[in-house]
N, C-alpha and C. Protein backbone atom coordinates (compact mmCIF):
# COMPACT_ATOMS: atom_id res chain seq x y z
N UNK A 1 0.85 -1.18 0.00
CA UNK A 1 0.00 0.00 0.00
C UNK A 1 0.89 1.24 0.00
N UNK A 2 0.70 2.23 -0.98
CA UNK A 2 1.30 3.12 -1.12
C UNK A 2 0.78 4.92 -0.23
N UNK A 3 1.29 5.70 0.28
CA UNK A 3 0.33 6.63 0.99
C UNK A 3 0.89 7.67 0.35
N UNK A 4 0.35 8.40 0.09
CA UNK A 4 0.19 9.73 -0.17
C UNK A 4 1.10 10.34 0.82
N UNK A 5 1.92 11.69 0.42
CA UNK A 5 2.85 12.51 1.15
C UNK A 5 1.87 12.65 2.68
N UNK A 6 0.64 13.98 2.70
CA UNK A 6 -0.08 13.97 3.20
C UNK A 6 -0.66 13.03 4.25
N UNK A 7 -0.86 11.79 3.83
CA UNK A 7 -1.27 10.70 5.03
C UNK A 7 -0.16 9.80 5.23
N UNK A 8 1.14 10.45 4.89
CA UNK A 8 2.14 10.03 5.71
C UNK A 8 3.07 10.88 6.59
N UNK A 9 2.41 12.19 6.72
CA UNK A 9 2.70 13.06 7.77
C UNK A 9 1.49 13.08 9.01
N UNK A 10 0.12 12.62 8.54
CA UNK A 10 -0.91 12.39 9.48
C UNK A 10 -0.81 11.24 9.96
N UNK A 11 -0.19 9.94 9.50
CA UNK A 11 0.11 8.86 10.39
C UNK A 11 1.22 8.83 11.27
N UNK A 12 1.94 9.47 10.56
CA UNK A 12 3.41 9.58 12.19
C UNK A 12 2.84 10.74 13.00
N UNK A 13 2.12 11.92 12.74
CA UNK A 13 1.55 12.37 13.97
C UNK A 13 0.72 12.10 14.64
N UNK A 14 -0.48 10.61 14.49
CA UNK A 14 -0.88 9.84 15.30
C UNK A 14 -0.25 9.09 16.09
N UNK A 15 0.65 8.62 15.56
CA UNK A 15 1.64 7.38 16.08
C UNK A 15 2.03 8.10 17.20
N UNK A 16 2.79 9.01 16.93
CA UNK A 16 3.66 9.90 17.78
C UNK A 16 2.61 10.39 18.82
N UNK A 17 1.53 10.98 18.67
CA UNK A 17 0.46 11.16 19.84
C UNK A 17 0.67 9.69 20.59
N UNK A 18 -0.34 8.68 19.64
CA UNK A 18 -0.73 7.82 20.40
C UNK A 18 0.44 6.95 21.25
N UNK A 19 1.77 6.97 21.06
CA UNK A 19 3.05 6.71 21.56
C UNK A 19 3.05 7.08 22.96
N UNK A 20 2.56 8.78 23.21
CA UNK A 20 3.14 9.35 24.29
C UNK A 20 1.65 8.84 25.13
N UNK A 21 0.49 9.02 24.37
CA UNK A 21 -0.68 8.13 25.60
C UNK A 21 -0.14 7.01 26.40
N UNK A 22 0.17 6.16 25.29
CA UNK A 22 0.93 4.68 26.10
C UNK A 22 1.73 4.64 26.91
N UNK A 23 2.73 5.76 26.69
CA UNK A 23 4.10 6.17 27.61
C UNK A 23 3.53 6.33 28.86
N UNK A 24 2.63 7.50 29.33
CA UNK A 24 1.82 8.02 29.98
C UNK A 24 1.13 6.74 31.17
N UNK A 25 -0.03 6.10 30.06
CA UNK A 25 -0.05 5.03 30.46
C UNK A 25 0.65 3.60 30.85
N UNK A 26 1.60 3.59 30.46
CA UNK A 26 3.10 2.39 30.86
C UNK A 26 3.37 2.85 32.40
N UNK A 27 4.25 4.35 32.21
CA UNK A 27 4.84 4.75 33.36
C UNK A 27 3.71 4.75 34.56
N UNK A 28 2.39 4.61 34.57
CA UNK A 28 1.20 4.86 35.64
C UNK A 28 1.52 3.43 36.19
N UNK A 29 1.16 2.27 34.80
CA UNK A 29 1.02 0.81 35.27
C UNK A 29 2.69 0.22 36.25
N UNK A 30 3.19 0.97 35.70
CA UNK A 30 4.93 0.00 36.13
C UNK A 30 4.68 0.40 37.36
N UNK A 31 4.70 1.66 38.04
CA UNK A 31 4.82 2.53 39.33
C UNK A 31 3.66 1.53 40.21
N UNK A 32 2.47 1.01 39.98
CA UNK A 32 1.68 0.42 40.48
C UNK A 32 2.12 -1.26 40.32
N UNK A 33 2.34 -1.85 39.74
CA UNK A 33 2.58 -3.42 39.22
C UNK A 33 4.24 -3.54 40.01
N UNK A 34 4.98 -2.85 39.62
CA UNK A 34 6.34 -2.72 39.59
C UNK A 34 6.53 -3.92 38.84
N UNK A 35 6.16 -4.32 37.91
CA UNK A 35 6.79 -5.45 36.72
C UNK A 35 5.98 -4.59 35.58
N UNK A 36 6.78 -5.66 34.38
CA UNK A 36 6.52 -4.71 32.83
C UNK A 36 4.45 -4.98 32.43
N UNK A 37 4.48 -4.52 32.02
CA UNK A 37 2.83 -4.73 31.64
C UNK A 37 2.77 -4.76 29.96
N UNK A 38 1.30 -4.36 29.57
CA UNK A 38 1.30 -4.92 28.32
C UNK A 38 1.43 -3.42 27.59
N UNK A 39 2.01 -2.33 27.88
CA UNK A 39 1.91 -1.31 27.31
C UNK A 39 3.94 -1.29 26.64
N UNK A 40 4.46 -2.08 26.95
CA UNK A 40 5.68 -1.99 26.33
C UNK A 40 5.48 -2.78 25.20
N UNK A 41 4.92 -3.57 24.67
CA UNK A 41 4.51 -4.42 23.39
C UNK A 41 4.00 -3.89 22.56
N UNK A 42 2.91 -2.40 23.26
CA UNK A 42 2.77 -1.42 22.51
C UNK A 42 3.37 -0.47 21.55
N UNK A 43 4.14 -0.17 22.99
CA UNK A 43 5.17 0.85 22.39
C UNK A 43 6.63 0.29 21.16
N UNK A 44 6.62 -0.76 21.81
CA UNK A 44 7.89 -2.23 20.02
C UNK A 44 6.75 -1.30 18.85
N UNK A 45 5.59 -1.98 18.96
CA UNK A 45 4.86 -1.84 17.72
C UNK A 45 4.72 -0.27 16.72
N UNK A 46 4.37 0.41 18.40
CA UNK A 46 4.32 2.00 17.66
C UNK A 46 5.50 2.37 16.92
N UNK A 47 7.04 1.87 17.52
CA UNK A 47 7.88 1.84 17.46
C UNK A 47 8.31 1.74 16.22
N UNK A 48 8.26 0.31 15.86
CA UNK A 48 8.20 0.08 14.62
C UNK A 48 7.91 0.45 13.18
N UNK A 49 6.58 0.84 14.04
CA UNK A 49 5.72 1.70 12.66
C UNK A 49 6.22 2.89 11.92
N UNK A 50 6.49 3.82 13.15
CA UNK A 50 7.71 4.83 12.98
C UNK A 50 8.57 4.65 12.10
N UNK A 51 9.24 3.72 12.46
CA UNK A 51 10.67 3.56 11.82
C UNK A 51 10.23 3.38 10.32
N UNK A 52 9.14 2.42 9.86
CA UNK A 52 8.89 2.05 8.68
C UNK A 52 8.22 3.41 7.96
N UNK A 53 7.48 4.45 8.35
CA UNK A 53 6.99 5.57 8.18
C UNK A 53 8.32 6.38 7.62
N UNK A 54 9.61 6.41 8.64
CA UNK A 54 10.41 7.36 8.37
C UNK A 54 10.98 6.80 7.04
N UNK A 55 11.37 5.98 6.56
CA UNK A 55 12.01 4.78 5.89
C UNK A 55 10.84 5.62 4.24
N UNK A 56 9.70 5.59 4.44
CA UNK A 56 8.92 6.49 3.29
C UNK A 56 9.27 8.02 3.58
N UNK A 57 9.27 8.45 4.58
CA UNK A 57 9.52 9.74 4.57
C UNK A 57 10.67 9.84 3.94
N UNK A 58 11.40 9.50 4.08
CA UNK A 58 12.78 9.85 3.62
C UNK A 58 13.10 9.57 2.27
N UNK A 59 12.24 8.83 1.62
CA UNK A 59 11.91 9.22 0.00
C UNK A 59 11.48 10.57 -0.73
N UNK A 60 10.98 11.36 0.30
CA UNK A 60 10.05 12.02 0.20
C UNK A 60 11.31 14.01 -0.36
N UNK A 61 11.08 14.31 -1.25
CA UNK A 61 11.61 15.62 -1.25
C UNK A 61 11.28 16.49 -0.08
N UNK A 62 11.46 17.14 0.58
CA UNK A 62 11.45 18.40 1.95
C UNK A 62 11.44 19.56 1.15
N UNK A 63 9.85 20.16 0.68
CA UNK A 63 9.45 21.20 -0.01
C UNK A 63 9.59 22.30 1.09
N UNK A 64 10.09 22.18 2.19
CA UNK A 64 9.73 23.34 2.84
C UNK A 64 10.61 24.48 2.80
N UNK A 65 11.42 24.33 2.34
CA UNK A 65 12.13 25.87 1.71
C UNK A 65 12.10 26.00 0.53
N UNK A 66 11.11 25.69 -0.43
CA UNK A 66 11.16 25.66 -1.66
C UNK A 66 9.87 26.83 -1.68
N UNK A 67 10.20 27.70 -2.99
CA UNK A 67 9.47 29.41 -3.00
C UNK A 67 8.74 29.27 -4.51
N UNK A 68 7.41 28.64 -3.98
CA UNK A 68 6.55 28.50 -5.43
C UNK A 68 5.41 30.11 -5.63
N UNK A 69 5.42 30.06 -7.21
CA UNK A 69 4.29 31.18 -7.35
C UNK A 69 3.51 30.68 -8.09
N UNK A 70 2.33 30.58 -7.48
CA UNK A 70 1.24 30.32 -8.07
C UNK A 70 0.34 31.51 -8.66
N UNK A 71 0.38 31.48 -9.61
CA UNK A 71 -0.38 32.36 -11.25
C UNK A 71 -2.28 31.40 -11.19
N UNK A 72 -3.34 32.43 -11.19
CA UNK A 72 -4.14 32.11 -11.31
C UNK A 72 -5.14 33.49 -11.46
N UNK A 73 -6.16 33.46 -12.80
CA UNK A 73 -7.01 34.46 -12.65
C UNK A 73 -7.90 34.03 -11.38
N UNK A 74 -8.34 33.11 -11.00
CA UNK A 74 -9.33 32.95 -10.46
C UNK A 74 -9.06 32.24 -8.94
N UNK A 75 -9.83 33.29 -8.03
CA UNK A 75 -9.13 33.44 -6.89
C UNK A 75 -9.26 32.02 -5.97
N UNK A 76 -10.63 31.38 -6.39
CA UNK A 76 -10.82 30.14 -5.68
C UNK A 76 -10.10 29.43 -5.95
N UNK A 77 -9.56 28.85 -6.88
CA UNK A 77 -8.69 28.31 -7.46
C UNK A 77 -7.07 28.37 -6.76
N UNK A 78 -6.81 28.95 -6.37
CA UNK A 78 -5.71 29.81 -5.88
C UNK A 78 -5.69 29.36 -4.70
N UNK A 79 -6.89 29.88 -3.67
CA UNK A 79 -6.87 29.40 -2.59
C UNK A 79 -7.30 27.84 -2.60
N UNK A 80 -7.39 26.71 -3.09
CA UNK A 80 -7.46 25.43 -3.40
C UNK A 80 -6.09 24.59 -3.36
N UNK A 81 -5.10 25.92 -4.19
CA UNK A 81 -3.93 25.17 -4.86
C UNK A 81 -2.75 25.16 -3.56
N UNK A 82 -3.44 26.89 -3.23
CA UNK A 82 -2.43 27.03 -2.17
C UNK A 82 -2.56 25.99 -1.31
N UNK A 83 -3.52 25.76 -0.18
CA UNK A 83 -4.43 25.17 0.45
C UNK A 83 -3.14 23.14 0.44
N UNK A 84 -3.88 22.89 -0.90
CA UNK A 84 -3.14 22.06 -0.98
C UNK A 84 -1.47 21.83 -1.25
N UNK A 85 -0.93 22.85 -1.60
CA UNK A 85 0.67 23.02 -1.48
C UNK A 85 1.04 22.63 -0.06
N UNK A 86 0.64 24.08 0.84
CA UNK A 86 0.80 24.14 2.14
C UNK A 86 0.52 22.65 3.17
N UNK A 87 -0.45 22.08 2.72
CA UNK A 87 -0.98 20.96 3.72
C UNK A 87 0.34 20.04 3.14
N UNK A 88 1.23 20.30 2.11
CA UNK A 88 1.95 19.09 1.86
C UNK A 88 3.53 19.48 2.03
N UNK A 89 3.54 20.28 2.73
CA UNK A 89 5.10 21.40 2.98
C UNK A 89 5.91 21.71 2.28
N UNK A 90 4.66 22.56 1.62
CA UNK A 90 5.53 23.77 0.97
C UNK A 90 5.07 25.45 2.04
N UNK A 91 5.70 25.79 2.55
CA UNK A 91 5.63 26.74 3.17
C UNK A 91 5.93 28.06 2.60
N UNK A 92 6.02 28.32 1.40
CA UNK A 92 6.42 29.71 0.62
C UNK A 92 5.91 29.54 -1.05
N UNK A 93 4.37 30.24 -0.41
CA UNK A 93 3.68 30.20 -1.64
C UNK A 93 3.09 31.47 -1.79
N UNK A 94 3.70 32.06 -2.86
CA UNK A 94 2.98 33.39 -3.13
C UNK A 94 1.91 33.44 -4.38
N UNK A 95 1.22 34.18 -4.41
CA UNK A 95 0.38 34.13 -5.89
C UNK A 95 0.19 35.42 -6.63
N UNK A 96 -0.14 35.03 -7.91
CA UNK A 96 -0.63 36.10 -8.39
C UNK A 96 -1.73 35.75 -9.53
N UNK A 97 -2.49 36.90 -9.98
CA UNK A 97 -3.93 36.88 -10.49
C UNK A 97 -3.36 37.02 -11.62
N UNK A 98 -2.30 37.35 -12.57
CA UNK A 98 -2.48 37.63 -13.88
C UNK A 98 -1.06 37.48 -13.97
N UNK A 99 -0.90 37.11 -15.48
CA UNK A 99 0.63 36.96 -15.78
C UNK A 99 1.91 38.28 -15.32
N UNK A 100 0.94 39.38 -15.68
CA UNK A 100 1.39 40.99 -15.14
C UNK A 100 2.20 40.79 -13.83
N UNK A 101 1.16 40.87 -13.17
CA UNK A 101 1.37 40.35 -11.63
C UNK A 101 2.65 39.57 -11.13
N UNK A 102 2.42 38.16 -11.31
CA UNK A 102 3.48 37.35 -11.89
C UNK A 102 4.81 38.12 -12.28
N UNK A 103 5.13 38.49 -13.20
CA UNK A 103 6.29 39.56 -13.86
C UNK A 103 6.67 40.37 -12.59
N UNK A 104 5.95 40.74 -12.22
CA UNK A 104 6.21 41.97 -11.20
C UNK A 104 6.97 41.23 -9.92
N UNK A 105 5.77 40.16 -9.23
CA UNK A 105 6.68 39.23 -7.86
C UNK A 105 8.08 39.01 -8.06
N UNK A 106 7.98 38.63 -9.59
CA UNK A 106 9.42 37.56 -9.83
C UNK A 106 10.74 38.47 -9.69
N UNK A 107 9.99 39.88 -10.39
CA UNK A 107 11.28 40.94 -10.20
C UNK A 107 10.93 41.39 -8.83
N UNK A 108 10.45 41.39 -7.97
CA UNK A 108 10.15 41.82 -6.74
C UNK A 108 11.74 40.91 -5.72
N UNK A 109 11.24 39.63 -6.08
CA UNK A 109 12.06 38.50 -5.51
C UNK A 109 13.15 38.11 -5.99
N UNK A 110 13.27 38.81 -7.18
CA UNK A 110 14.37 38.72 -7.88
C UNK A 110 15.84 38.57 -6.81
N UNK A 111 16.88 38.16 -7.09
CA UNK A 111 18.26 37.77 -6.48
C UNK A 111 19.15 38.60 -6.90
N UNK A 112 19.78 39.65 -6.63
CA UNK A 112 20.67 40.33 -7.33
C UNK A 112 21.89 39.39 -7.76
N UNK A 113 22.55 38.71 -7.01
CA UNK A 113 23.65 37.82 -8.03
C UNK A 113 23.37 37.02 -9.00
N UNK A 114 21.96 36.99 -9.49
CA UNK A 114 21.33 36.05 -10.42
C UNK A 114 22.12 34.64 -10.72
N UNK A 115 22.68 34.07 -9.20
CA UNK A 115 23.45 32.62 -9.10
C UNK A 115 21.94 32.14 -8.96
N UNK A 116 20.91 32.75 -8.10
CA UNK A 116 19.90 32.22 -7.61
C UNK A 116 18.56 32.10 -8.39
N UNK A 117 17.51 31.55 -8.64
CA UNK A 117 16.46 31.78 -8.94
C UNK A 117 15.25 32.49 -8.36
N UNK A 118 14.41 32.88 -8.40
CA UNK A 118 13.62 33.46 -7.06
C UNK A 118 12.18 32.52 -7.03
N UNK A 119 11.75 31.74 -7.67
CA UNK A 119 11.06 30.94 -7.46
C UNK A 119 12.22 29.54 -7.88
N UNK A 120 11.02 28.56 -7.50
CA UNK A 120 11.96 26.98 -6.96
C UNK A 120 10.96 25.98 -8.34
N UNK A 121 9.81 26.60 -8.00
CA UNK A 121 8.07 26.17 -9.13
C UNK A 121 7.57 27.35 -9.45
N UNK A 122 6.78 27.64 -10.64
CA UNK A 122 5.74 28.16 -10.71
C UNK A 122 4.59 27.45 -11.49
N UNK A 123 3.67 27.57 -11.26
CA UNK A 123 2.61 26.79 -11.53
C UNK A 123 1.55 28.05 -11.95
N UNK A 124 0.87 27.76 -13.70
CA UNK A 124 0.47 28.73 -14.00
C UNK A 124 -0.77 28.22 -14.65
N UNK A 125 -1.83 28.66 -14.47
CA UNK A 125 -2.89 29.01 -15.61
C UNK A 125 -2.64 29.47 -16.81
N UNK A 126 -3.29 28.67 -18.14
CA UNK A 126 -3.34 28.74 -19.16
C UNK A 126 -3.95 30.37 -19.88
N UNK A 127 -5.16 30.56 -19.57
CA UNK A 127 -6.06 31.36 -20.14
C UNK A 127 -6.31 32.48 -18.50
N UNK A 128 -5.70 33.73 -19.13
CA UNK A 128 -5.92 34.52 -18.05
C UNK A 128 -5.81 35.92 -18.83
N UNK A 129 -6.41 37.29 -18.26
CA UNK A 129 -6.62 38.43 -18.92
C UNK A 129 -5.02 38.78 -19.19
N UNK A 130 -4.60 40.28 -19.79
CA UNK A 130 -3.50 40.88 -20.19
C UNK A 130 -2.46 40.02 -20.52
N UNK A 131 -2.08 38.95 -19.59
CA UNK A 131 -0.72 38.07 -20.35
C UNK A 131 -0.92 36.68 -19.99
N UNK A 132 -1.55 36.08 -20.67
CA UNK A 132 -1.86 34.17 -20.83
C UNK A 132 -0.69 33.53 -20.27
N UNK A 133 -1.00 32.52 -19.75
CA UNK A 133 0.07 31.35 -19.49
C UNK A 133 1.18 31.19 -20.55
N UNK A 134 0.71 30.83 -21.62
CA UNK A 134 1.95 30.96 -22.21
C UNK A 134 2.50 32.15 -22.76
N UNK A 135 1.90 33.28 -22.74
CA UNK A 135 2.91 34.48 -22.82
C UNK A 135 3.63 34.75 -21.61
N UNK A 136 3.62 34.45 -20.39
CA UNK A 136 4.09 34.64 -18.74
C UNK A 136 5.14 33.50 -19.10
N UNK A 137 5.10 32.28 -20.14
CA UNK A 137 5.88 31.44 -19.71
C UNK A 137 7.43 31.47 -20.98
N UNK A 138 6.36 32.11 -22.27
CA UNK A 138 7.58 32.54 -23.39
C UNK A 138 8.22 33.91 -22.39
N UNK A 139 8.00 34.71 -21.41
CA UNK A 139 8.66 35.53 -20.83
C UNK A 139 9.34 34.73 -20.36
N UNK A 140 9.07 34.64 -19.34
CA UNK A 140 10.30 33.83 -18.54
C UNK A 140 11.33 32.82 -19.18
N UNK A 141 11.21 32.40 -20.26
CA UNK A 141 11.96 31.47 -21.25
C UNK A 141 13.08 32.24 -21.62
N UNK A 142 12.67 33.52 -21.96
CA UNK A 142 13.76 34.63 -22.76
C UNK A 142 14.21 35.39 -21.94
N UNK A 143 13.94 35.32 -20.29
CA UNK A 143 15.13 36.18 -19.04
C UNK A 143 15.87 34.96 -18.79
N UNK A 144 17.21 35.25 -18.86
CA UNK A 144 18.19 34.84 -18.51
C UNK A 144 18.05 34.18 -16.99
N UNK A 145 17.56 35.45 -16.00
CA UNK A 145 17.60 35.12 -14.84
C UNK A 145 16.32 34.05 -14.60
N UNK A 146 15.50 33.38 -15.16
CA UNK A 146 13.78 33.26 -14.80
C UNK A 146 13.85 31.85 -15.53
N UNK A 147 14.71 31.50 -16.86
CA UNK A 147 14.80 30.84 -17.69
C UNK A 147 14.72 29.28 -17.23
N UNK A 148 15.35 29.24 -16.01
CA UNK A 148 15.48 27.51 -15.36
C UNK A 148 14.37 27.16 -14.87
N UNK A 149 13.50 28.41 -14.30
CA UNK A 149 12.27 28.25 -13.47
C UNK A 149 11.30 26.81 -14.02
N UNK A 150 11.60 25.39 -13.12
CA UNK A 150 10.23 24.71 -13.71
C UNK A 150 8.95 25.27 -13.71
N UNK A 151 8.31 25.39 -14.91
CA UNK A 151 7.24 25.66 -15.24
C UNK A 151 5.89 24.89 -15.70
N UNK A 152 4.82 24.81 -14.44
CA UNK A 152 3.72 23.56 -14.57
C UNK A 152 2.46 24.71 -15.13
N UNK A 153 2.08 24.08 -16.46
CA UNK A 153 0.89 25.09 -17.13
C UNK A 153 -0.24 24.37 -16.40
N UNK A 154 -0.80 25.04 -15.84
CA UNK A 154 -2.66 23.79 -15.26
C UNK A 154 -3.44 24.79 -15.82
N UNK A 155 -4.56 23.96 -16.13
CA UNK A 155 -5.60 24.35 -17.25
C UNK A 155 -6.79 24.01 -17.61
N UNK A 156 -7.90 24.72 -17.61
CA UNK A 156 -9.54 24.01 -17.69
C UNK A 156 -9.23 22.81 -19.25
N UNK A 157 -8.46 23.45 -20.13
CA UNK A 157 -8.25 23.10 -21.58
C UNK A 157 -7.24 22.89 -22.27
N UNK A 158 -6.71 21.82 -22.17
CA UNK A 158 -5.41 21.79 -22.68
C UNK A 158 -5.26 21.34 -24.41
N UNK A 159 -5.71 22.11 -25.38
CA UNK A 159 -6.02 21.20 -26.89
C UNK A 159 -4.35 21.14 -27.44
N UNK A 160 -4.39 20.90 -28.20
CA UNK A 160 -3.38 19.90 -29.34
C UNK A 160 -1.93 21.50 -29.42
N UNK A 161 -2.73 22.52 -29.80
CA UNK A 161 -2.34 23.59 -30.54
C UNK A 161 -1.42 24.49 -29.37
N UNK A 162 -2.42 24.36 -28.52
CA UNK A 162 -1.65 24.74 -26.81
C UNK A 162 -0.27 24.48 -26.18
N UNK A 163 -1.03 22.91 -26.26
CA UNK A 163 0.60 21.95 -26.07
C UNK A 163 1.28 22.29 -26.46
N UNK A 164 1.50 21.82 -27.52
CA UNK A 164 2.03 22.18 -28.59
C UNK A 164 3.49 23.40 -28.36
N UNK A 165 2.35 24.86 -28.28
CA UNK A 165 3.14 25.84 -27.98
C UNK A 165 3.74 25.81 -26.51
N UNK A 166 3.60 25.30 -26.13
CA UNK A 166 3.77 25.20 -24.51
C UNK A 166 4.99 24.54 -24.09
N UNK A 167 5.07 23.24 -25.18
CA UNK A 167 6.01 22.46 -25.03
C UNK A 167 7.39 23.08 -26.08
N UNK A 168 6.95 23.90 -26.97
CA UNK A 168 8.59 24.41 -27.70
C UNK A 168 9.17 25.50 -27.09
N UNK A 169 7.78 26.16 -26.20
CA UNK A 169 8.36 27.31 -25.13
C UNK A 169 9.17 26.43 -24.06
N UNK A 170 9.22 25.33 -24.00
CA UNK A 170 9.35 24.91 -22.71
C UNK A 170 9.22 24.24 -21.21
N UNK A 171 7.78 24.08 -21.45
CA UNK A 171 7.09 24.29 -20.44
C UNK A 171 7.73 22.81 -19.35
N UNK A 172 7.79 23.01 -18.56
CA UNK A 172 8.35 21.41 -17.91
C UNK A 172 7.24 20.57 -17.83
N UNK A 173 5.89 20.81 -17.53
CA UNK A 173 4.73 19.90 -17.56
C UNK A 173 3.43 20.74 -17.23
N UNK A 174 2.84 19.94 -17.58
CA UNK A 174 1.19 20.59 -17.60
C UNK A 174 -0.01 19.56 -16.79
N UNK A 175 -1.06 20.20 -15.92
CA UNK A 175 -1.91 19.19 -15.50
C UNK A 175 -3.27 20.24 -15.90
N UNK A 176 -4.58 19.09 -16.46
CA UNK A 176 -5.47 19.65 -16.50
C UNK A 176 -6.32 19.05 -15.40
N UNK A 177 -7.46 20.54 -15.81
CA UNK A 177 -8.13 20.68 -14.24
C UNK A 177 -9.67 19.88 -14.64
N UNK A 178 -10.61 19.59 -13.58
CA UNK A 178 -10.36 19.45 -12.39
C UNK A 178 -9.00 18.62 -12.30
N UNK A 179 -8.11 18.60 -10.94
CA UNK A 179 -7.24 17.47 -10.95
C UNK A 179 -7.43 16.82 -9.37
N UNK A 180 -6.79 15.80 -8.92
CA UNK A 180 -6.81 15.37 -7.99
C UNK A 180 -5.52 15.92 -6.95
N UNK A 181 -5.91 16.78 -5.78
CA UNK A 181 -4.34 16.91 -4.75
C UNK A 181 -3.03 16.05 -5.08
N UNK A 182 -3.38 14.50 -5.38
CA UNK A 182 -1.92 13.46 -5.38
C UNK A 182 -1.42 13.27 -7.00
N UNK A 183 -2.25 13.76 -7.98
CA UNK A 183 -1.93 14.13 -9.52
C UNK A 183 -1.55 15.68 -9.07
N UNK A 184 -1.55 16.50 -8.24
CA UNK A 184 -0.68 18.12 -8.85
C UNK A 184 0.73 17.40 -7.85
N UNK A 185 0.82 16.60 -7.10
CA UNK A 185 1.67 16.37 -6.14
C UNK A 185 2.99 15.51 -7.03
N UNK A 186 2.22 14.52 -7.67
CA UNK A 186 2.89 13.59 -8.43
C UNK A 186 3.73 14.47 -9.76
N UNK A 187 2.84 15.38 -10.27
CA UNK A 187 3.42 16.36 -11.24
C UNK A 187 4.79 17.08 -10.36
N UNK A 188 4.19 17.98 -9.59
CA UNK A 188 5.47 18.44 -9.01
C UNK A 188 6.89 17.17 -8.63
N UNK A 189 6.82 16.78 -8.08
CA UNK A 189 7.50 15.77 -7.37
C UNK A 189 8.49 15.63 -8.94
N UNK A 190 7.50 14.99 -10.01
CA UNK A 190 8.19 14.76 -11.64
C UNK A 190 9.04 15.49 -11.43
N UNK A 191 8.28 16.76 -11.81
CA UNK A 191 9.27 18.15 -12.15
C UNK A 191 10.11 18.36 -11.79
N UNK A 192 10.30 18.34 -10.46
CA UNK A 192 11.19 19.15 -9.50
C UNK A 192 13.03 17.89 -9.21
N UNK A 193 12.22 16.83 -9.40
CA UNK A 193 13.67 15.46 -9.56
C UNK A 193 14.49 15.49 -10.35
């Protein structure tokens, strides 16, 4: 059985709760019994589980210093994507409503030694007012400094002609929408390896 990033940070923080109940409960029973009881058989097991948990964790990339911008006209959307970034640790997610926008953060965050990038992802909408996904993404193709940025197009519509342009601009990958939290997860994860 395979788990999702997500319900493998919610099972070691059960474990880890339910660990210190038992502890709790062990140290009450020993002090009263003064011999071992059945709460150390517990704790092997919780034990265990852990270990096999960390053993997946440690497959796992550590998004949490990684500085994504999420591009979206549409604000629900946004708060969805963020929503789900964050619940999966990424802790530095900024957004913006229009490719404009976008342009502006990137030079906002910009790095003066341009050794650095200032985003890590950006993840963009296709179809948006003043500058479309792929005009935000042929920009960034042609700055020097912006040029490495993986770039994920997500999109109500992804046709033939799109791709297409998307993919000679560059684009590192694309997911269309609706999508599922562990398909934008699995995309990133691609990307970013």
């Amino acid at each position: 059985m395979e788990l999702s990033r997500k319900e493998i940070f919610e099972l070691q923080a059960s474990i880890e709760f339910r660990q210190k109940e038992v502890k709790i409960i062990h140290e009450a029973e020993s002090e009263k019994k003064k011999e071992s009881c059945e709460c150390e058989e517990i704790l092997r097991t919780l034990a265990s589980a852990l270990n096999r948990l960390a053993d997946e964790r440690d497959k796992l990339i550590d998004y949490s210093n990684y500085h994504v911008l999420l591009v979206d006209d549409n604000s629900m959307v946004r708060e969805v994507m963020s929503h789900m970034l964050m619940d999966n640790g990424f802790f530095h997610v900024d957004e913006a409503d229009d490719g404009h926008n976008a342009i502006v953060k990137m030079k906002e965050k910009e790095i003066p030694d341009g050794k650095q990038i200032p985003y890590d992802l950006v993840l963009c909408d296709l179809n948006m007012p003043m500058i479309s996904g792929l005009d935000l993404l042929s920009l960034t193709r042609e700055n020097s400094k912006f040029s490495t940025i993986p770039f994920i197009m997500v999109t109500g519509i992804m046709d033939k002609k799109n791709l297409l342009e998307a993919i000679k601009l560059g684009v590192s990958g694309y997911l269309t929408k609706p999508f599922k939290e562990e398909d934008l997860l699995a995309k990133i994860d691609n990307v970013l390896r």
